[in-house]
PDB file of N, CA and C in Angstrom:
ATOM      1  N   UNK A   1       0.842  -1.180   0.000  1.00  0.00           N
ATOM      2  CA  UNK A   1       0.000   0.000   0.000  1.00  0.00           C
ATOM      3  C   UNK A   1       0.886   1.243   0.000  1.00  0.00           C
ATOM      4  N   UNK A   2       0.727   2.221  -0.725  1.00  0.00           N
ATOM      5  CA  UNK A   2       1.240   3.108  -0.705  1.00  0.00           C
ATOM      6  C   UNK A   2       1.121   3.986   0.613  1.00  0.00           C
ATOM      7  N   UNK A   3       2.099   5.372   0.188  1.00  0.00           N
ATOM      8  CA  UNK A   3       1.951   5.866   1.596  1.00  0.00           C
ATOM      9  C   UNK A   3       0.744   6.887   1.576  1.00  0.00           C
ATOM     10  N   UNK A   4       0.051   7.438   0.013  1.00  0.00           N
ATOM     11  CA  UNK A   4      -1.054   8.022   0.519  1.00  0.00           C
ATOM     12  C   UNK A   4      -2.220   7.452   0.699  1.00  0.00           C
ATOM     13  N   UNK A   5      -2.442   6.383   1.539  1.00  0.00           N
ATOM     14  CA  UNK A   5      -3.175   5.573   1.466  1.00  0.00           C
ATOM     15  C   UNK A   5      -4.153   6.692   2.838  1.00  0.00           C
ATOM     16  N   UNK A   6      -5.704   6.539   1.745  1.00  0.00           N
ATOM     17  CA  UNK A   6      -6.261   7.495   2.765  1.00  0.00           C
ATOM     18  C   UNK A   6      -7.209   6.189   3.641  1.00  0.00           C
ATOM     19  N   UNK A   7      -8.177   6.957   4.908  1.00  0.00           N
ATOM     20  CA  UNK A   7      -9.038   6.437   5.203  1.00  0.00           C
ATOM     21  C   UNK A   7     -10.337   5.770   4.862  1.00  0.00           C
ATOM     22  N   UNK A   8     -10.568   6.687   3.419  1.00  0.00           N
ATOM     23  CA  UNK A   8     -11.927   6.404   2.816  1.00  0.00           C
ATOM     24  C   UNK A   8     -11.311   4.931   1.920  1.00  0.00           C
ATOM     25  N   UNK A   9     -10.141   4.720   2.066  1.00  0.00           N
ATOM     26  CA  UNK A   9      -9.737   3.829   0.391  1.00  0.00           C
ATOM     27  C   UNK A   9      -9.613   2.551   1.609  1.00  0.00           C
ATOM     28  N   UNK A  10      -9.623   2.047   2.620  1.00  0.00           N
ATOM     29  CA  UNK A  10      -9.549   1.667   3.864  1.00  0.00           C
ATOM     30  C   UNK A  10     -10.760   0.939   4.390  1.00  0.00           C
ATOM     31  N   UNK A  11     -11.655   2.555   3.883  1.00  0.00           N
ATOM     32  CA  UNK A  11     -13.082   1.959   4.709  1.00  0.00           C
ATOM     33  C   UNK A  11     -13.648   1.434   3.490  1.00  0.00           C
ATOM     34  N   UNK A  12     -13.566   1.576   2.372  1.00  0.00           N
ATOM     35  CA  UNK A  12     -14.351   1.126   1.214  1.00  0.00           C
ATOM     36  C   UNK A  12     -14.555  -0.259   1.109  1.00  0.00           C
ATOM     37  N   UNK A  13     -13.521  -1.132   1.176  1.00  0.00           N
ATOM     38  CA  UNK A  13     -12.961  -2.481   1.275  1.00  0.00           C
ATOM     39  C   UNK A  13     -14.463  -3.042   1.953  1.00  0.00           C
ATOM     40  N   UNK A  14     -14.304  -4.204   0.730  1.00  0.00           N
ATOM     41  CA  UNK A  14     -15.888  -5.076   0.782  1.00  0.00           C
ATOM     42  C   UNK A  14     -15.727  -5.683   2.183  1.00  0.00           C
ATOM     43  N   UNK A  15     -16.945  -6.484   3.009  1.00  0.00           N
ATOM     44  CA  UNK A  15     -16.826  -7.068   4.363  1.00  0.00           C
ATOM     45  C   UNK A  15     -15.419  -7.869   4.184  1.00  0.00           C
ATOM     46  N   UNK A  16     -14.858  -8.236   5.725  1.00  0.00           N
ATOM     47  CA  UNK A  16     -13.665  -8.879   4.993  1.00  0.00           C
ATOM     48  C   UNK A  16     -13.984 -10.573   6.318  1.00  0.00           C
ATOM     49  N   UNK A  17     -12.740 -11.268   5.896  1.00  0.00           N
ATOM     50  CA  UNK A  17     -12.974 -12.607   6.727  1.00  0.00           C
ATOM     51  C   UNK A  17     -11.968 -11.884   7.618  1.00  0.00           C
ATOM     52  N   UNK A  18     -11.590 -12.450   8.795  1.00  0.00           N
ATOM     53  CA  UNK A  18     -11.171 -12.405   9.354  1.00  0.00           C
ATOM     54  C   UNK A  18      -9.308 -12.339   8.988  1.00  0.00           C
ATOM     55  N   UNK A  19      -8.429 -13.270   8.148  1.00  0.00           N
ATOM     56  CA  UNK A  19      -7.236 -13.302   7.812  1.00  0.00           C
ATOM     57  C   UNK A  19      -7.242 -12.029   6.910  1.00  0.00           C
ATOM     58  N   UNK A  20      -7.951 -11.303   5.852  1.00  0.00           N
ATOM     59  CA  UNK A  20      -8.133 -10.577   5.022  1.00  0.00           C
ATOM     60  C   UNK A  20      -8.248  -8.873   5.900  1.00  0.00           C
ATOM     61  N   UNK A  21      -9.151  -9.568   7.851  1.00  0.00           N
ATOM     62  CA  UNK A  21      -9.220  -8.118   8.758  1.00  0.00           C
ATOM     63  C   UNK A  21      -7.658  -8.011   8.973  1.00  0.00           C
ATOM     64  N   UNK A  22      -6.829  -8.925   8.900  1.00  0.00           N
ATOM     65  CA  UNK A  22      -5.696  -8.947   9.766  1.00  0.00           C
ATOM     66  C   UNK A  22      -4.954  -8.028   8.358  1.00  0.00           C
ATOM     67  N   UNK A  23      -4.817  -8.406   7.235  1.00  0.00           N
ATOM     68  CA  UNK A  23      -3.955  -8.044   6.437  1.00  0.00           C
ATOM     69  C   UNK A  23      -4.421  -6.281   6.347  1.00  0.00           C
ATOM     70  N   UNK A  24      -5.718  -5.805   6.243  1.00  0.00           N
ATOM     71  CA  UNK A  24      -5.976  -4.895   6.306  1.00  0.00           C
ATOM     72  C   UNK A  24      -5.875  -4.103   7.462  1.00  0.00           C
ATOM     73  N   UNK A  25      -5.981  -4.562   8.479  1.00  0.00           N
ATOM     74  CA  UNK A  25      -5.232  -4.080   9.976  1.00  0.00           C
ATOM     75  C   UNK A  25      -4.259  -3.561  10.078  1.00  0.00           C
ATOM     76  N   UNK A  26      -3.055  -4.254   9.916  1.00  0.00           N
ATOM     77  CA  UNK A  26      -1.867  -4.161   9.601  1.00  0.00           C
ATOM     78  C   UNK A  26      -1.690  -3.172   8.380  1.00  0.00           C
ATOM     79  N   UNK A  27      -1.868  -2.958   7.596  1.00  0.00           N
ATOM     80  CA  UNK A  27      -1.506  -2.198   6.425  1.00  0.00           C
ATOM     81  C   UNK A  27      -2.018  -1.516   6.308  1.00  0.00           C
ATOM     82  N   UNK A  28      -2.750  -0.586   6.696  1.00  0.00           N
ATOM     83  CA  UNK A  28      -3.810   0.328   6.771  1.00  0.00           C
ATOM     84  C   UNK A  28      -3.407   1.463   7.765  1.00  0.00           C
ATOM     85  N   UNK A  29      -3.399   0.743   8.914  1.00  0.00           N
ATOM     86  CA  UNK A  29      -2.873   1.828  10.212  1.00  0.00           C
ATOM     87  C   UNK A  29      -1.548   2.603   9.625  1.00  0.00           C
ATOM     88  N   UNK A  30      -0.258   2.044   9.594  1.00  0.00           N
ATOM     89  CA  UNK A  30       0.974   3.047   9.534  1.00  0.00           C
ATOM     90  C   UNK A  30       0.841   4.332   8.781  1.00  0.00           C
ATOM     91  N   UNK A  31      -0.251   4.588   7.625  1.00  0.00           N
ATOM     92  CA  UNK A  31      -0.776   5.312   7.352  1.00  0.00           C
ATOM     93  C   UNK A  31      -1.556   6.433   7.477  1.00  0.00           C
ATOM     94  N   UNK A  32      -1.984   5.939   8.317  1.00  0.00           N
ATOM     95  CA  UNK A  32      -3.249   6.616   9.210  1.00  0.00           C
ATOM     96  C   UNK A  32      -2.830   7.899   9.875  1.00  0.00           C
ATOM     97  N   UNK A  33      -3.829   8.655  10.376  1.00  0.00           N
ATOM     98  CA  UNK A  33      -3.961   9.666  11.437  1.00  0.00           C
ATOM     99  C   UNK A  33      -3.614   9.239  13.021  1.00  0.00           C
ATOM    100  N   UNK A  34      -4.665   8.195  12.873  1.00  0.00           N
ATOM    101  CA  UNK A  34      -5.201   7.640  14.331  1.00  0.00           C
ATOM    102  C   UNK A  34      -4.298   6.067  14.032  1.00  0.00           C
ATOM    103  N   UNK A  35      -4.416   5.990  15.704  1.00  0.00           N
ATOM    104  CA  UNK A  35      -3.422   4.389  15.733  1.00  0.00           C
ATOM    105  C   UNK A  35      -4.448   3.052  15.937  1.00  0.00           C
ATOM    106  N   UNK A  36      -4.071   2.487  15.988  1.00  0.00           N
ATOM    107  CA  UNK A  36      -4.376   0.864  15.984  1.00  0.00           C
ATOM    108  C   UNK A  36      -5.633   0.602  16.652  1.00  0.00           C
ATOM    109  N   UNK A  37      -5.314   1.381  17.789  1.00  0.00           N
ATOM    110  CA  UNK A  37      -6.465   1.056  18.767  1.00  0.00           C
ATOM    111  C   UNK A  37      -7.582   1.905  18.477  1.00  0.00           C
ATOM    112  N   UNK A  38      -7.406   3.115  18.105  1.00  0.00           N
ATOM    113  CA  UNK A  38      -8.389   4.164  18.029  1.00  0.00           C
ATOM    114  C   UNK A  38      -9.313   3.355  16.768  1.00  0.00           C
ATOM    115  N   UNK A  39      -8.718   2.970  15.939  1.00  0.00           N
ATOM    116  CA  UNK A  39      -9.399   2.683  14.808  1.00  0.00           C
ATOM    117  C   UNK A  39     -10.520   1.218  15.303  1.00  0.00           C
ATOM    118  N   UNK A  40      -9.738   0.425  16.272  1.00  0.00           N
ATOM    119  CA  UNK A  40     -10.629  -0.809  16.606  1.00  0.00           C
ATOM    120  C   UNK A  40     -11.582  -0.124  17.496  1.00  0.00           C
ATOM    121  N   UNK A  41     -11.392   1.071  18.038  1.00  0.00           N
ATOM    122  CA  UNK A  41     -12.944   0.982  19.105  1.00  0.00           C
ATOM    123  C   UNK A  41     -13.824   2.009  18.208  1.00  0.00           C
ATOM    124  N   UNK A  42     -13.103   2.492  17.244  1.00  0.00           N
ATOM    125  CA  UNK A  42     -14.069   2.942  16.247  1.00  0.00           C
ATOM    126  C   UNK A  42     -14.979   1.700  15.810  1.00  0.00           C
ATOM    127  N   UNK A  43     -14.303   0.816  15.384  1.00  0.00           N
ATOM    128  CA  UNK A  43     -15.159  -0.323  14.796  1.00  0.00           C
ATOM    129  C   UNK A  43     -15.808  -1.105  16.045  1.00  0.00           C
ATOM    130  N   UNK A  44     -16.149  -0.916  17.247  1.00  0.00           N
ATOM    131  CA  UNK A  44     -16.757  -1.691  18.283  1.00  0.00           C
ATOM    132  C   UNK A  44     -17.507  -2.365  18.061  1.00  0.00           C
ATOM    133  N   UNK A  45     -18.406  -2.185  17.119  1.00  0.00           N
ATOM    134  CA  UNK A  45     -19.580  -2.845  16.350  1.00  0.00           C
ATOM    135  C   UNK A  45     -19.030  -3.949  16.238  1.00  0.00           C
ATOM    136  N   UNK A  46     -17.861  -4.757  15.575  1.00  0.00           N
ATOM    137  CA  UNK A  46     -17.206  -5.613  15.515  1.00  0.00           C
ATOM    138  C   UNK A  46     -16.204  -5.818  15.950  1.00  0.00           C
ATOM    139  N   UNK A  47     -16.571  -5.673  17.529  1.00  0.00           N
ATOM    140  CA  UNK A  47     -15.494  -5.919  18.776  1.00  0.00           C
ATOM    141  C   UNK A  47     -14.850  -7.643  18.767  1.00  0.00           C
ATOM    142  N   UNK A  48     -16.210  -8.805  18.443  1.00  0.00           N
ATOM    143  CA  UNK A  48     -15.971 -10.304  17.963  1.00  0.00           C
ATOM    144  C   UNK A  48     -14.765 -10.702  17.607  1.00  0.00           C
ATOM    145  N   UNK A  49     -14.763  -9.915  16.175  1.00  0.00           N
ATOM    146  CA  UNK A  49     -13.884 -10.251  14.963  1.00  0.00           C
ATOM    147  C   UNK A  49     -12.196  -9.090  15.414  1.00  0.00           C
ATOM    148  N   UNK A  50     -12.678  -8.417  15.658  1.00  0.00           N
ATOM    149  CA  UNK A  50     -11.510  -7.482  16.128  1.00  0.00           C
ATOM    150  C   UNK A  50     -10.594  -8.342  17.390  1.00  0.00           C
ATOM    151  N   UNK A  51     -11.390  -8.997  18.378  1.00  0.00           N
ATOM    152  CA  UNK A  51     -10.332  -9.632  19.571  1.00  0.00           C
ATOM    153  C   UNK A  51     -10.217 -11.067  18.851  1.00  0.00           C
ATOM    154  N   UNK A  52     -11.295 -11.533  18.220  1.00  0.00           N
ATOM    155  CA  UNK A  52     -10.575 -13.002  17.548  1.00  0.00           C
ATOM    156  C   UNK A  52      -9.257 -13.027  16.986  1.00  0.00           C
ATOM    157  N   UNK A  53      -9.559 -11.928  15.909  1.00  0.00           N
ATOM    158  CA  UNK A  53      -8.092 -11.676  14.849  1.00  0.00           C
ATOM    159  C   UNK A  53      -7.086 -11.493  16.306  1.00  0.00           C
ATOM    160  N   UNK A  54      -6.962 -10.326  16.872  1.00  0.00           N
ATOM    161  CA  UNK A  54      -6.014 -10.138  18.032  1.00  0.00           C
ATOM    162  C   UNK A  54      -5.745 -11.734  18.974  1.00  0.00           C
ATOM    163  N   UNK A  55      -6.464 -12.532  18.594  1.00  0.00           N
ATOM    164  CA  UNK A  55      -5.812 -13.612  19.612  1.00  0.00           C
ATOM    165  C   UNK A  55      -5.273 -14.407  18.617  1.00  0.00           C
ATOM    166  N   UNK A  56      -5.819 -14.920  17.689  1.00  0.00           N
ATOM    167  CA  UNK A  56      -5.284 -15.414  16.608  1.00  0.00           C
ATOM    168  C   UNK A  56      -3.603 -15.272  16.207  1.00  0.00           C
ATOM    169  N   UNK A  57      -3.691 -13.717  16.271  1.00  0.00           N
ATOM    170  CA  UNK A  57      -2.658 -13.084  16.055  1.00  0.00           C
ATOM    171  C   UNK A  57      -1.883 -13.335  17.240  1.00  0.00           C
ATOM    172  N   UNK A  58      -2.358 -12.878  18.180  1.00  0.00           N
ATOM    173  CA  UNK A  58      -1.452 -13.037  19.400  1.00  0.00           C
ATOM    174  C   UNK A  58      -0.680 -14.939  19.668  1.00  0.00           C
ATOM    175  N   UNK A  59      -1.364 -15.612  19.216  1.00  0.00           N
ATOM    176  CA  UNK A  59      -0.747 -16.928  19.796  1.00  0.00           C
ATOM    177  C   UNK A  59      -0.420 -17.668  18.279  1.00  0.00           C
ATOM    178  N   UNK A  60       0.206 -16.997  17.193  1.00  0.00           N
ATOM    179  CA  UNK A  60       0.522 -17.510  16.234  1.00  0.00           C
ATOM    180  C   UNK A  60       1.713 -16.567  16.034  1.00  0.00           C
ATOM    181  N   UNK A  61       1.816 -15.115  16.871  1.00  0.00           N
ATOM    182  CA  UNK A  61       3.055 -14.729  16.894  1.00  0.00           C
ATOM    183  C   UNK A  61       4.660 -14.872  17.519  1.00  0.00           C
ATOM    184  N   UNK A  62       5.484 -14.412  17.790  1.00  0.00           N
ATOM    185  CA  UNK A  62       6.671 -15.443  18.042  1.00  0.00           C
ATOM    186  C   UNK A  62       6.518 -14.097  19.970  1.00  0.00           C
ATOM    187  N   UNK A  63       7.184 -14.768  20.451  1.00  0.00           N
ATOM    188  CA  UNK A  63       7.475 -14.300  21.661  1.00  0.00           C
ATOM    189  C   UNK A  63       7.784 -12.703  21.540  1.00  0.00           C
ATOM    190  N   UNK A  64       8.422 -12.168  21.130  1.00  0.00           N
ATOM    191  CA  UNK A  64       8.811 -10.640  21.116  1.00  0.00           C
ATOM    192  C   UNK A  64       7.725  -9.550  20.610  1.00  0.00           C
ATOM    193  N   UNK A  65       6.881 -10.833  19.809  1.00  0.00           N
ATOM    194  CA  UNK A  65       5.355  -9.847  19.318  1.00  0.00           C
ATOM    195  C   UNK A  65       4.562  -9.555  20.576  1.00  0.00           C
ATOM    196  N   UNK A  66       4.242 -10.884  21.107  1.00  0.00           N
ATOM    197  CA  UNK A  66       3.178 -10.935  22.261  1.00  0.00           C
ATOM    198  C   UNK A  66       3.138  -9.574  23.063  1.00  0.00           C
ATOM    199  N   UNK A  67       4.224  -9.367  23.659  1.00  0.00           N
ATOM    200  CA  UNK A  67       4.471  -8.194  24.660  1.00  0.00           C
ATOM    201  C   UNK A  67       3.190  -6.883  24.042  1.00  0.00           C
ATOM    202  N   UNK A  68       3.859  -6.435  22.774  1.00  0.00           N
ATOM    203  CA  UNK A  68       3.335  -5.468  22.013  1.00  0.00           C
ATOM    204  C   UNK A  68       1.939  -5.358  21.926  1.00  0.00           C
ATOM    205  N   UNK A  69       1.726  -6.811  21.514  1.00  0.00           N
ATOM    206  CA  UNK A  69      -0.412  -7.401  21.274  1.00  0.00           C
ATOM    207  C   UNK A  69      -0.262  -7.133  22.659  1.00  0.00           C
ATOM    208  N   UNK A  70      -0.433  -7.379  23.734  1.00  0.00           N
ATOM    209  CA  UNK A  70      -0.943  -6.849  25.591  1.00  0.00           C
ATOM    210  C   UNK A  70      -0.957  -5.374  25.344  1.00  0.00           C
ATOM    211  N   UNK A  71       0.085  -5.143  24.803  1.00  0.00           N
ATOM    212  CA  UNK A  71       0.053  -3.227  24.992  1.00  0.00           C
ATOM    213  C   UNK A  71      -1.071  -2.859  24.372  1.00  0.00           C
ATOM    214  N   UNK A  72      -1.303  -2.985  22.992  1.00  0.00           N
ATOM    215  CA  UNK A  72      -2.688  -2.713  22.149  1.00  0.00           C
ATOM    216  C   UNK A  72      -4.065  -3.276  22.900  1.00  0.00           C
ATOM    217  N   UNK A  73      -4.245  -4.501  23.403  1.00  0.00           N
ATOM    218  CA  UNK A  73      -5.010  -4.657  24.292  1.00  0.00           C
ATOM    219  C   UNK A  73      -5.449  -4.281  25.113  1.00  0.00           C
ATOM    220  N   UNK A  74      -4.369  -3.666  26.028  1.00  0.00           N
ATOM    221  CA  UNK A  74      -4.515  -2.630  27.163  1.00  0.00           C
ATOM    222  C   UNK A  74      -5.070  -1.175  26.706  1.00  0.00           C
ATOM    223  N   UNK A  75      -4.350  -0.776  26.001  1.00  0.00           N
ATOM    224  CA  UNK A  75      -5.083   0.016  24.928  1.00  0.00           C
ATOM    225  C   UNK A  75      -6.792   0.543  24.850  1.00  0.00           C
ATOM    226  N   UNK A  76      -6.484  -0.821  23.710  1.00  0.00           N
ATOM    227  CA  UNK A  76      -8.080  -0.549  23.639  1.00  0.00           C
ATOM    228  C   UNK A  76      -9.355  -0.925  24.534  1.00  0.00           C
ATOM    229  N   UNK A  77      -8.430  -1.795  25.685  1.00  0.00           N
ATOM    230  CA  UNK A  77      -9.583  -1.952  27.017  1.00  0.00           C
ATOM    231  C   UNK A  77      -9.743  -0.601  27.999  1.00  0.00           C
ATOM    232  N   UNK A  78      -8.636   0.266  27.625  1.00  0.00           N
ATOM    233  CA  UNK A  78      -8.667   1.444  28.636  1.00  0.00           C
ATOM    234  C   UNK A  78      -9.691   2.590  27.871  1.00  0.00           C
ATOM    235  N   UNK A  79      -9.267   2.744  26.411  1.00  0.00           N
ATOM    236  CA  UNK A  79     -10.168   3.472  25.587  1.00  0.00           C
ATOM    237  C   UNK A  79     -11.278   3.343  25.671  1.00  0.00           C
ATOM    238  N   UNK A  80     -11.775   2.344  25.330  1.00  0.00           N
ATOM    239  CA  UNK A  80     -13.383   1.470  24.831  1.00  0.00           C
ATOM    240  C   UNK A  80     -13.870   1.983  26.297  1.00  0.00           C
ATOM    241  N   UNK A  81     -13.865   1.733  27.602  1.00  0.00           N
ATOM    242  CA  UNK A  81     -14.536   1.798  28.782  1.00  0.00           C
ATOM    243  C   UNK A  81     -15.769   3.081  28.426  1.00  0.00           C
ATOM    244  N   UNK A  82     -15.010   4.246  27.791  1.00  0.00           N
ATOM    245  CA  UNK A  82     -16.151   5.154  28.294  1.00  0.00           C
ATOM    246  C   UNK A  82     -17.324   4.880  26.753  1.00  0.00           C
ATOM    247  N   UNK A  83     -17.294   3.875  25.733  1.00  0.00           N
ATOM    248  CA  UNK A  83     -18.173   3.622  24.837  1.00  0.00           C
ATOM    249  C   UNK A  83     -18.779   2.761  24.566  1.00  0.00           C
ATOM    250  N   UNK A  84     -18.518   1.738  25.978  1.00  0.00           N
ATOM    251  CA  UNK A  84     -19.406   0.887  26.129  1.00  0.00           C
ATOM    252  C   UNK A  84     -18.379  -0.493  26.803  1.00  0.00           C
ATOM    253  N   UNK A  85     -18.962  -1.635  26.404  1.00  0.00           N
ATOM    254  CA  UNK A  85     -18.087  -2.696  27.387  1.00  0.00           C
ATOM    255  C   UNK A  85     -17.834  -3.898  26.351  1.00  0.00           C
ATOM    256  N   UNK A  86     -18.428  -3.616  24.862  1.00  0.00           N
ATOM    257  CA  UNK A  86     -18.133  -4.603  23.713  1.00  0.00           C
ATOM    258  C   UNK A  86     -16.392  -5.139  24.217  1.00  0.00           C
ATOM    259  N   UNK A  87     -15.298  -4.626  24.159  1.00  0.00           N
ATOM    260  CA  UNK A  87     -14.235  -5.001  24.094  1.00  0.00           C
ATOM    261  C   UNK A  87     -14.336  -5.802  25.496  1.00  0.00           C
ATOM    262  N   UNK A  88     -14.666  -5.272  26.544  1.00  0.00           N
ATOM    263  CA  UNK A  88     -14.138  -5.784  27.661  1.00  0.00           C
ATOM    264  C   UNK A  88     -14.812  -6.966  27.999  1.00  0.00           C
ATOM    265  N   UNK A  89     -15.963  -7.098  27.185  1.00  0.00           N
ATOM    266  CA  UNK A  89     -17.056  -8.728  27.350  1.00  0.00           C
ATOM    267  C   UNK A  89     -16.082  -9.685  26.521  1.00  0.00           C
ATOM    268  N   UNK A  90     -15.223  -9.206  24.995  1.00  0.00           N
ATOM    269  CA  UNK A  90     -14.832  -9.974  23.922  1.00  0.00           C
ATOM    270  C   UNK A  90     -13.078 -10.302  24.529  1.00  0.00           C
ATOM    271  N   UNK A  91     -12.866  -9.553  25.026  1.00  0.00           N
ATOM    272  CA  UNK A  91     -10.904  -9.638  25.491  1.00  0.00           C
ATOM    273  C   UNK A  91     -10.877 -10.572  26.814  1.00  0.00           C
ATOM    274  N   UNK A  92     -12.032 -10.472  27.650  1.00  0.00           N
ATOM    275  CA  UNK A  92     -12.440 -11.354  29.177  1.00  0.00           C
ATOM    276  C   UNK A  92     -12.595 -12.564  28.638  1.00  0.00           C
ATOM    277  N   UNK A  93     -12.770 -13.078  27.311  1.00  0.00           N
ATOM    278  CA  UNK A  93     -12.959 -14.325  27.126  1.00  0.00           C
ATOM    279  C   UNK A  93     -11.479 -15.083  26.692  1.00  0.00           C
ATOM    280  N   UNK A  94     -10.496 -14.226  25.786  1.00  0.00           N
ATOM    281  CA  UNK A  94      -9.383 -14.041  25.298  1.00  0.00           C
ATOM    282  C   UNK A  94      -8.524 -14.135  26.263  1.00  0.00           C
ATOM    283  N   UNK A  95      -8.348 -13.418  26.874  1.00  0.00           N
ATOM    284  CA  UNK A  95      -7.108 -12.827  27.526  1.00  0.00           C
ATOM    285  C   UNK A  95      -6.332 -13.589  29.100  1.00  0.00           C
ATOM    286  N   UNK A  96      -7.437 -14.450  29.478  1.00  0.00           N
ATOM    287  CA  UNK A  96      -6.738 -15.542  30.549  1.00  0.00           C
ATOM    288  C   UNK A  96      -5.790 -16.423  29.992  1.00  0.00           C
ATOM    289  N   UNK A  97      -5.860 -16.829  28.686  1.00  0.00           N
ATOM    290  CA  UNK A  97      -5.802 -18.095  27.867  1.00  0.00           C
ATOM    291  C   UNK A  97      -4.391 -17.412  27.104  1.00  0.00           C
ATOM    292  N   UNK A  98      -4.548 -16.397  26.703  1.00  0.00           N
ATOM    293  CA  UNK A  98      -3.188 -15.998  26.524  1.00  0.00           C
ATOM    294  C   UNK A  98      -2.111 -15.231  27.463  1.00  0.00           C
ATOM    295  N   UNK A  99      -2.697 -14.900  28.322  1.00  0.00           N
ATOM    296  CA  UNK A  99      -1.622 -14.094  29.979  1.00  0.00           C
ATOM    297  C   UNK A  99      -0.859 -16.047  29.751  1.00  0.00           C
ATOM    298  N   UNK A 100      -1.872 -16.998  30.511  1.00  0.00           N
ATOM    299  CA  UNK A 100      -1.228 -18.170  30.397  1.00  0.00           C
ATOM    300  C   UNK A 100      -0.474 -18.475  29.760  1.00  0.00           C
ATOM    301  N   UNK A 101      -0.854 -18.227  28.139  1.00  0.00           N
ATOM    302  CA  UNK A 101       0.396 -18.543  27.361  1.00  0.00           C
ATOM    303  C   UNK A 101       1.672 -17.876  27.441  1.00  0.00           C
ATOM    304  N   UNK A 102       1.892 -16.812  27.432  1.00  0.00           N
ATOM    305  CA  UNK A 102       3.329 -15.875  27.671  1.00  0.00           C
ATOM    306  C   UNK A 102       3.469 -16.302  28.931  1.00  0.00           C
ATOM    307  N   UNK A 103       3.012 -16.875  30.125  1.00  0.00           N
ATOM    308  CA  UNK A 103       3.808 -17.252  31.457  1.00  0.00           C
ATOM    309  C   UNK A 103       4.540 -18.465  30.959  1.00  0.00           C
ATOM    310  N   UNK A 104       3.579 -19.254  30.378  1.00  0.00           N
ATOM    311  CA  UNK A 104       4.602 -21.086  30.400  1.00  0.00           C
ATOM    312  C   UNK A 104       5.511 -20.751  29.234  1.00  0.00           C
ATOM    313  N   UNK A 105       5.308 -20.188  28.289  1.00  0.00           N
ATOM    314  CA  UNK A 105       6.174 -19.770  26.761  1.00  0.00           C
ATOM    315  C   UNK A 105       7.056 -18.978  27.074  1.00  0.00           C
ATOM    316  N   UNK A 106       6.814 -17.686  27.547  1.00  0.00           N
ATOM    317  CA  UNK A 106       7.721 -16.498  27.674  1.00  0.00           C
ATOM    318  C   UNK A 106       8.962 -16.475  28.300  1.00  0.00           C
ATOM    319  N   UNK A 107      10.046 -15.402  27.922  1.00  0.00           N
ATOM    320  CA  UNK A 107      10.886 -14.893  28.578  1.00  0.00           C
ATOM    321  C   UNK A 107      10.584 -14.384  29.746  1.00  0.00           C
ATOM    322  N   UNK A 108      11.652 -13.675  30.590  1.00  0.00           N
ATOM    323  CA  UNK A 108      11.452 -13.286  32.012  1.00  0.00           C
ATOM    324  C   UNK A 108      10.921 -11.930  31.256  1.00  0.00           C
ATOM    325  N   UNK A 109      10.834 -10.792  30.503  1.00  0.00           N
ATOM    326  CA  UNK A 109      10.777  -9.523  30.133  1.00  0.00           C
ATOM    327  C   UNK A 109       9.290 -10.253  29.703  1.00  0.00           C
ATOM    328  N   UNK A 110       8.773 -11.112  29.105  1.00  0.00           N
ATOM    329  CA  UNK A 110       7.362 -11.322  29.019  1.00  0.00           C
ATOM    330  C   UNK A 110       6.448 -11.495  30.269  1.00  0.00           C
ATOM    331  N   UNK A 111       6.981 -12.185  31.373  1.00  0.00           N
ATOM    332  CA  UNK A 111       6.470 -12.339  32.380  1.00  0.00           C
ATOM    333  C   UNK A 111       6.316 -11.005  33.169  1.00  0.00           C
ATOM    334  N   UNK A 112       7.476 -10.356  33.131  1.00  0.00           N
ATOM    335  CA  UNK A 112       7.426  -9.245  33.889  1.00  0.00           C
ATOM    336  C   UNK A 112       6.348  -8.410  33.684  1.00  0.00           C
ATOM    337  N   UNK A 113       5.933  -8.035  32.330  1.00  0.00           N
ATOM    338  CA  UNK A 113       4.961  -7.376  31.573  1.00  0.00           C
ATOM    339  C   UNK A 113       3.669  -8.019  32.534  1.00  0.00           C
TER     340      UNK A 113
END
């Protein structure tokens, strides 16, 4: 994607599956105005598909990613609070299952996190 890649050329993009949210996730933001997170609690409506991809992502990435996915998580669980509780019903189901994973997997700098 180029670098004038606007928002409207972003939002146009037909419904997507889920591997297709991830590629557009990723390639879309560095572009952007707004960051990663701002853009997912924009989309709250599809809070589901937004923490699926994020776990997906999170436990198919290598150890040095993980850290980063918690930060965005944290993120958008601190954001989202005042627009409702979509994220925090969809990440509460997520997020035991992977803390677990970075304890038995991780480095000491993952644990610490």
């Amino acid at each position: 994607m180029k670098r004038g890649t606007t928002w409207k050329s972003c939002r146009s993009a037909k419904p997507l599956r889920s591997s297709a949210a991830t590629v557009l996730m990723w390639t879309c933001m560095p572009f952007l105005d707004i960051t990663l997170s701002h853009w997912c609690i924009f989309h709250r409506s599809k809070a589901e598909l937004v923490v699926s991809t994020w776990a997906q992502q999170f436990h198919d990435s290598e150890i040095a990613q993980k850290v980063p996915l918690l930060y965005l998580a944290n993120d958008i669980l601190q954001n989202s609070k005042r627009k409702g509780n979509e994220f925090v019903t969809e990440f509460w189901k997520v997020l035991p299952i992977a803390l677990k994973d970075l304890i038995e997997k991780g480095d000491d700098h993952g644990k610490n996190v």
